[in-house]
N, C-alpha and C. Protein backbone atom coordinates (compact mmCIF):
# COMPACT_ATOMS: atom_id res chain seq x y z
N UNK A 1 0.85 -1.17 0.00
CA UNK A 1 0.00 0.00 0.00
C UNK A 1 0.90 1.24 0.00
N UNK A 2 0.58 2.32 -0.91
CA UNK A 2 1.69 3.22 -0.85
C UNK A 2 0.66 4.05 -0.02
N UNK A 3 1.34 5.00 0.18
CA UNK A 3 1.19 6.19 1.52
C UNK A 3 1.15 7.53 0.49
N UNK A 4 0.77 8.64 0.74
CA UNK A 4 0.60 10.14 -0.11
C UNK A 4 0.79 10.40 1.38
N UNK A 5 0.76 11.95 0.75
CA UNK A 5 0.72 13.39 2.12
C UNK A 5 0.28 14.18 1.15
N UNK A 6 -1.38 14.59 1.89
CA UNK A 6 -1.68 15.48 1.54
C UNK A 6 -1.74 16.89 2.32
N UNK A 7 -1.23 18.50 1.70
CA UNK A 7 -1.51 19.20 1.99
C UNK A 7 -2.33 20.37 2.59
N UNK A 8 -2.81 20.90 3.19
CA UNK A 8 -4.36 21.86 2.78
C UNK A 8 -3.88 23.34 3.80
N UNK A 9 -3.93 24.42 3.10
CA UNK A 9 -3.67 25.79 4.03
C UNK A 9 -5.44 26.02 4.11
N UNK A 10 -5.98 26.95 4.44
CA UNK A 10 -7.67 27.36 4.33
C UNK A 10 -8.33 27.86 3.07
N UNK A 11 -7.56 27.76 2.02
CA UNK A 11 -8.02 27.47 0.63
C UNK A 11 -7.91 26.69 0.15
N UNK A 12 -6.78 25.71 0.17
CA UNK A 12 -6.77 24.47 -1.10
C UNK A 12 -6.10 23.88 -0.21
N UNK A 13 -6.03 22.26 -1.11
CA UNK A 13 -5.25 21.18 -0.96
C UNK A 13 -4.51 20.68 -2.03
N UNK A 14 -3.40 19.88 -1.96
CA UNK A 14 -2.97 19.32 -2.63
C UNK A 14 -1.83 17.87 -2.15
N UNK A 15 -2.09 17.26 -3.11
CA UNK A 15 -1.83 15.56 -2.93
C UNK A 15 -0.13 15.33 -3.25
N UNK A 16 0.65 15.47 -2.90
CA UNK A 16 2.40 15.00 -2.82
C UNK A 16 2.05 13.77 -3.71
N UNK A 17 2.56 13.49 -4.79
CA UNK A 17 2.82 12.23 -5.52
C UNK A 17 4.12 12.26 -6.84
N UNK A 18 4.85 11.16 -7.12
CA UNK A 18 5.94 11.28 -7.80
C UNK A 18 5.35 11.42 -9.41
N UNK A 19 6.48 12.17 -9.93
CA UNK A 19 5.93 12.67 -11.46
C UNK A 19 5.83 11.00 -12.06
N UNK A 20 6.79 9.94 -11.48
CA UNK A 20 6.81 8.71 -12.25
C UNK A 20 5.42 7.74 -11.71
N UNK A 21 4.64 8.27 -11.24
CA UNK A 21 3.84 7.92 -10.96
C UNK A 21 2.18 8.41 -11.96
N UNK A 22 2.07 9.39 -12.05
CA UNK A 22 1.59 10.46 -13.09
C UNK A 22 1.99 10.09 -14.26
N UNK A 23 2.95 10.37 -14.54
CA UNK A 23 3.18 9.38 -16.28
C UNK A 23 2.92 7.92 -16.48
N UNK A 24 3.13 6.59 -15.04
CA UNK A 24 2.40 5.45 -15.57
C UNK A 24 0.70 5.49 -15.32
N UNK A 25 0.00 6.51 -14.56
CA UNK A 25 -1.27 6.48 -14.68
C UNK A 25 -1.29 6.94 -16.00
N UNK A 26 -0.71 7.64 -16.68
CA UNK A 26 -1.29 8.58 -17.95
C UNK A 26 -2.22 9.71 -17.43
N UNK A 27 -1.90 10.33 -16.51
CA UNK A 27 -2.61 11.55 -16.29
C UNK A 27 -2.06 12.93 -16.24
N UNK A 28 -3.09 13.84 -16.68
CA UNK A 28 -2.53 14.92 -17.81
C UNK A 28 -3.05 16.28 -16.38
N UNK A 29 -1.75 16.86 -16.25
CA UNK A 29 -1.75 17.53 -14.88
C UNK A 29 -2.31 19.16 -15.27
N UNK A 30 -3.12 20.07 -14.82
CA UNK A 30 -3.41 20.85 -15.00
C UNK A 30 -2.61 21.92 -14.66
N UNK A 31 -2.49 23.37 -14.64
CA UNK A 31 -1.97 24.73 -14.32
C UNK A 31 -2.31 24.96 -12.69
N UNK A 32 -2.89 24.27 -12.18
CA UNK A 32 -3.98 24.58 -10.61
C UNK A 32 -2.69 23.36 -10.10
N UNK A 33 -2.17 22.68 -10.79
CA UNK A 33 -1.21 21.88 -9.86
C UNK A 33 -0.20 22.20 -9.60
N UNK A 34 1.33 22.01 -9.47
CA UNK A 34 2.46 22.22 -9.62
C UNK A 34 3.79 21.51 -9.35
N UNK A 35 4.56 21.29 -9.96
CA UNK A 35 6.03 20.45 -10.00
C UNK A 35 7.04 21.29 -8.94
N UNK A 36 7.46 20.23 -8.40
CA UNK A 36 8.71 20.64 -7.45
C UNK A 36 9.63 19.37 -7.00
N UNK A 37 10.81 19.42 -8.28
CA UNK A 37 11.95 18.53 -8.26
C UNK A 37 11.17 17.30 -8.67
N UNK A 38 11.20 15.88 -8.42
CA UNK A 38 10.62 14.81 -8.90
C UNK A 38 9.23 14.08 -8.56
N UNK A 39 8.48 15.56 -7.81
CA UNK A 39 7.03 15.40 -7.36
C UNK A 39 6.51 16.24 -7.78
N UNK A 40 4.85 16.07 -7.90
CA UNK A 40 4.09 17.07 -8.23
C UNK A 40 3.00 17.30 -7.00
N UNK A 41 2.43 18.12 -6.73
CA UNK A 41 1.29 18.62 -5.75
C UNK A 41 0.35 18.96 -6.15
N UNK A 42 -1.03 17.81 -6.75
CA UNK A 42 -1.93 18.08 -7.68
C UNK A 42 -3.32 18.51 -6.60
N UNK A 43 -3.11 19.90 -7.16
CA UNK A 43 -4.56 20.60 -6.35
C UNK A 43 -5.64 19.73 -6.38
N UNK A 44 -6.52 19.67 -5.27
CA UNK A 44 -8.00 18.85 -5.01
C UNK A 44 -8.73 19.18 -5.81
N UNK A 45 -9.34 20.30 -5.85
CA UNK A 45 -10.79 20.14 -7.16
C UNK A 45 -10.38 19.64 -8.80
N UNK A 46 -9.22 19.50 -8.92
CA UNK A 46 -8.93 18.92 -10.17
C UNK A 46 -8.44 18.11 -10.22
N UNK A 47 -7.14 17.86 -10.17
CA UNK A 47 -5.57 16.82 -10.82
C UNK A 47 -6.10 16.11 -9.87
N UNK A 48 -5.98 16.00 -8.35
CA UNK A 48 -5.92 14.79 -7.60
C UNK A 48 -7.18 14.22 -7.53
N UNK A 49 -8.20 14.56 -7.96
CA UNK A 49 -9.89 13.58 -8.36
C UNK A 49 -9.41 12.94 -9.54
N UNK A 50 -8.65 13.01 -10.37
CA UNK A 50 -8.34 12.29 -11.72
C UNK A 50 -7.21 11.06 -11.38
N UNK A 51 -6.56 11.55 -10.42
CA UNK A 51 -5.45 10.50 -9.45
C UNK A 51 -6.17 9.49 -9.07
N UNK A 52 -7.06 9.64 -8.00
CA UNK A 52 -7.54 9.19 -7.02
C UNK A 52 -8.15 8.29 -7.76
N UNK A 53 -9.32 8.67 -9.20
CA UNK A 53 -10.06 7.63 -10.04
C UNK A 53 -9.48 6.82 -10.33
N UNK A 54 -7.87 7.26 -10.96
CA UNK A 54 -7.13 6.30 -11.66
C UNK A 54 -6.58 4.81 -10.78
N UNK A 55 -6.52 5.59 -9.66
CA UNK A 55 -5.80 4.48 -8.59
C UNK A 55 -6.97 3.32 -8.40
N UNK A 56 -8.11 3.50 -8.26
CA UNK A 56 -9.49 2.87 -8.12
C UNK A 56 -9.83 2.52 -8.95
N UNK A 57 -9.36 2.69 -10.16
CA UNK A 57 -9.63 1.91 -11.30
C UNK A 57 -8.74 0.58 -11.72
N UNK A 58 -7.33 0.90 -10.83
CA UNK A 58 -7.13 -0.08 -11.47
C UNK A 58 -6.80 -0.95 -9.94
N UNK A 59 -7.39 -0.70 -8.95
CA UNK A 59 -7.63 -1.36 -7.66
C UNK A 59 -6.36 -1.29 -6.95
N UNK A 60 -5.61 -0.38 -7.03
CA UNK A 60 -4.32 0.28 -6.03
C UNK A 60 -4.74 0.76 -4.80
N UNK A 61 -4.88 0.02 -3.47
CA UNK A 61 -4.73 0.99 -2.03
C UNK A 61 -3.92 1.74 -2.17
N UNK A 62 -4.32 2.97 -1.20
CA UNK A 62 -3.33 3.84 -0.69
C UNK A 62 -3.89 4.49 0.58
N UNK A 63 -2.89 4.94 1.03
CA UNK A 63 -3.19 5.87 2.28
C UNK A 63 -2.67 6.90 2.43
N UNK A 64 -3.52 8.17 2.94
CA UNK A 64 -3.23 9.36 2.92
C UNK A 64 -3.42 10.28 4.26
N UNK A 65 -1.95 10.47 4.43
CA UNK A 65 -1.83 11.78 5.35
C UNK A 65 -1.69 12.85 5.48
N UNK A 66 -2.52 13.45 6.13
CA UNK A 66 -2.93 15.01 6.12
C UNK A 66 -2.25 15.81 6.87
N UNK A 67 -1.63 16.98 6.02
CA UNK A 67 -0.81 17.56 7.00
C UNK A 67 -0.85 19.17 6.56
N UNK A 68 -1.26 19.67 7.70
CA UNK A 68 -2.11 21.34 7.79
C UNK A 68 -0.80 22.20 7.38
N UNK A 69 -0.89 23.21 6.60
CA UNK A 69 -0.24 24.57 6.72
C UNK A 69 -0.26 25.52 7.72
């Protein structure tokens, strides 16, 4: 089971996951997300609902920890 960390300040969130992870889902990262070194931090109302499907689609657990700004 892999593990995430997700972010959230009192506007947004976003999901810590490796870019090599994102290229074997095949998912196409929006401008609302952003890259930093060999991870990306895909904002909640978009990129990381397209994550999250992908992982459930193809029946990948994971677990996610939340960690406040």
């Amino acid at each position: 089971m892999t593990q995430y960390t997700y972010y959230q300040d009192p506007g947004h969130g976003w999901l810590k996951v490796t870019i090599s992870e994102i290229e074997r889902l095949m998912i196409e990262v929006s401008s609302y997300s952003y890259v930093r070194g060999d991870h990306a931090f895909l904002e909640e109302d978009c990129d990381m609902s397209k994550f999250l499907a992908a992982k459930a689609e193809l029946g990948e657990k994971m677990k996610i920890r939340r960690m406040n700004k």
